[in-house]
Protein backbone atom coordinates (compact mmCIF):
# COMPACT_ATOMS: atom_id res chain seq x y z
CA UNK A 1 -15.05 0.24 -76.30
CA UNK A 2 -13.63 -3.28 -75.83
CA UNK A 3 -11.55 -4.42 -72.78
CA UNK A 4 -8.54 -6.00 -73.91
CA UNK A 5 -8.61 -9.39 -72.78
CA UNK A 6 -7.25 -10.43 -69.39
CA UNK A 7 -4.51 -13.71 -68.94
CA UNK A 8 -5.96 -16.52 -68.11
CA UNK A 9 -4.74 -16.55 -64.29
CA UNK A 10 -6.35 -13.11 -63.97
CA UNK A 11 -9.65 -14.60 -64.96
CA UNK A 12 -9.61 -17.85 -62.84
CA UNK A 13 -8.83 -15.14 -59.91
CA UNK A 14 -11.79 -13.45 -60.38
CA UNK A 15 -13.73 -16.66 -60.14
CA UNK A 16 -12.14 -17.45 -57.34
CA UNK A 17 -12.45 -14.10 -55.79
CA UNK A 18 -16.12 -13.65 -56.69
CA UNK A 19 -16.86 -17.16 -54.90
CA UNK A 20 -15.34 -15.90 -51.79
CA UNK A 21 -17.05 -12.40 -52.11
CA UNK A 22 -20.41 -13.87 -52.93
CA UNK A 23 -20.05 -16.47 -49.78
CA UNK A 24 -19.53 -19.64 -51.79
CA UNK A 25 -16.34 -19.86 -49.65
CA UNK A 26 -16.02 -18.54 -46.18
CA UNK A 27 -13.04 -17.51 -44.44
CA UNK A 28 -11.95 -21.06 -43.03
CA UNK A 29 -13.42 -23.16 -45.89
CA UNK A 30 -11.04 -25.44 -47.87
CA UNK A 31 -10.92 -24.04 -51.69
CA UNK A 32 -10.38 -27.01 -54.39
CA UNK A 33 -6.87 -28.22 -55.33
CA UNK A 34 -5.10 -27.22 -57.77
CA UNK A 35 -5.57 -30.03 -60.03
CA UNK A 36 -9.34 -29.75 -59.43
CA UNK A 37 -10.37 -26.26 -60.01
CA UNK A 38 -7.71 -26.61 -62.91
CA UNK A 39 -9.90 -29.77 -64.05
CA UNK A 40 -13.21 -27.77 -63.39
CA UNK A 41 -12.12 -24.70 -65.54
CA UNK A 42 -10.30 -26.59 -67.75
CA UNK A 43 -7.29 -25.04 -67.12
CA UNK A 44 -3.39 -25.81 -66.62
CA UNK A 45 -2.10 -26.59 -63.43
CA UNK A 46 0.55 -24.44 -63.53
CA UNK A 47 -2.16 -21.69 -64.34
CA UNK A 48 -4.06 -22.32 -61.62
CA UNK A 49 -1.36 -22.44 -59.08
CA UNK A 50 -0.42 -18.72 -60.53
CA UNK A 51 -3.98 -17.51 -59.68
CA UNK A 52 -3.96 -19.03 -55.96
CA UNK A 53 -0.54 -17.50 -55.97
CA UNK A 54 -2.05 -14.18 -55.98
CA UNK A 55 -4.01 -14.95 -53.32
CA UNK A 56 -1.29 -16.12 -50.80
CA UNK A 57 0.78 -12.93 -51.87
CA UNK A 58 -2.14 -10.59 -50.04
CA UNK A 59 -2.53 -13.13 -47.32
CA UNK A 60 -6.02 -14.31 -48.06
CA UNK A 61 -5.43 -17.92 -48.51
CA UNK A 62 -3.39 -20.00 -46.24
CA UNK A 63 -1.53 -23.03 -47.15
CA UNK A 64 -1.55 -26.19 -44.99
CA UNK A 65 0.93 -28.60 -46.10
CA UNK A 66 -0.20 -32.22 -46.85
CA UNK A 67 -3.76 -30.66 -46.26
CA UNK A 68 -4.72 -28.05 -48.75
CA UNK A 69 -5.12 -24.46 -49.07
CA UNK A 70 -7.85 -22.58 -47.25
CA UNK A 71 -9.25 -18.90 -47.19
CA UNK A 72 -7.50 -16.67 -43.94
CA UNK A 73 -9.80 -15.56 -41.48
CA UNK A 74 -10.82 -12.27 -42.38
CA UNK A 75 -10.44 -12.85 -46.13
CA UNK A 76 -13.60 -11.80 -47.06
CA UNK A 77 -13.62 -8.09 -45.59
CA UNK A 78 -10.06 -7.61 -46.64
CA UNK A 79 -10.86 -8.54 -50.70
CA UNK A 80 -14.11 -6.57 -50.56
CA UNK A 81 -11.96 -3.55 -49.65
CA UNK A 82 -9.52 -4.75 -51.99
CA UNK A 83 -11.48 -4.96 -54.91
CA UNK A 84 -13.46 -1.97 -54.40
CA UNK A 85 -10.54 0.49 -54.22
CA UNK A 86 -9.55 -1.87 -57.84
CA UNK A 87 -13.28 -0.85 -59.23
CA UNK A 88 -12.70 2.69 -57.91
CA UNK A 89 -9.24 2.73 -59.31
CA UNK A 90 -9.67 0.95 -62.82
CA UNK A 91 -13.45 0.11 -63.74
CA UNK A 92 -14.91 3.41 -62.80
CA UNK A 93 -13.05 6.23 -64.71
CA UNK A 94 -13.95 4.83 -68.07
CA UNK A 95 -17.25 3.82 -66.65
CA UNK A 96 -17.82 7.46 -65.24
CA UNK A 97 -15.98 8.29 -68.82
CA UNK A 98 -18.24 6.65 -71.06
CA UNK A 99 -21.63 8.38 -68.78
CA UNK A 100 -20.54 11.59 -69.46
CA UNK A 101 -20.31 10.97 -73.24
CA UNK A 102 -24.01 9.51 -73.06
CA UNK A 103 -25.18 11.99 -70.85
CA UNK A 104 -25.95 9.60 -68.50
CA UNK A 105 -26.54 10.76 -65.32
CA UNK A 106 -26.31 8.54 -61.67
CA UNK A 107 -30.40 9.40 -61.00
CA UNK A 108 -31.14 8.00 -64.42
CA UNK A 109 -29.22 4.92 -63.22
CA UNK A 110 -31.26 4.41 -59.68
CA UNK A 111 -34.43 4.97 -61.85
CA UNK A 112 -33.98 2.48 -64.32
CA UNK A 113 -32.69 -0.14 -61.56
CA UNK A 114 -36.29 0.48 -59.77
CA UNK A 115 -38.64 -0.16 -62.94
């Protein structure tokens, strides 16, 4: 089963998001302009600015005029537990879904991640 294709913003989000989840950015750490990460992901602007947009809306990027825009202390922990209850929420009912229709069970899982 395909999943329909997220916008654009959604996906430069996720990049974003998976940088600051994996470390790549730390809570205090300057993320790239607008123009750059646009430039980088060859992107629009306007795009990009709608992705970091989501970002200011839950607080986990701060904006210092004339300087540049920077993850919030505390960033980290609070989009972990953001994007968890997401995964909980929307990835794992059709994932859970799907299982069940294999007969897949959560031991075969473990087992095959140890071989």
């Amino acid at each position: 089963m395909a999943e329909p294709q997220k916008p654009v913003y959604l996906r430069l989000r996720d990049i974003i998001a998976a940088a600051i989840l994996d470390g790549s950015y730390a809570d205090g750490d300057a993320l790239p302009s607008v123009r750059s990460f646009a430039a980088d992901q060859g992107a629009n602007p306007l795009t990009v600015a709608k992705a970091y947009q989501t970002f200011q809306d839950q607080d986990l990027i701060e904006v210092k005029r004339g300087i540049g825009l920077f993850v919030a202390k505390g960033a980290s922990a609070k989009l972990r537990q953001l994007e968890r209850a997401r995964f909980m929420r929307e990835t794992w009912p059709p994932v859970r879904e799907q299982m069940a229709l294999l007969d897949i069970r959560l031991p075969d899982l473990l087992e095959r991640e140890k071989a």
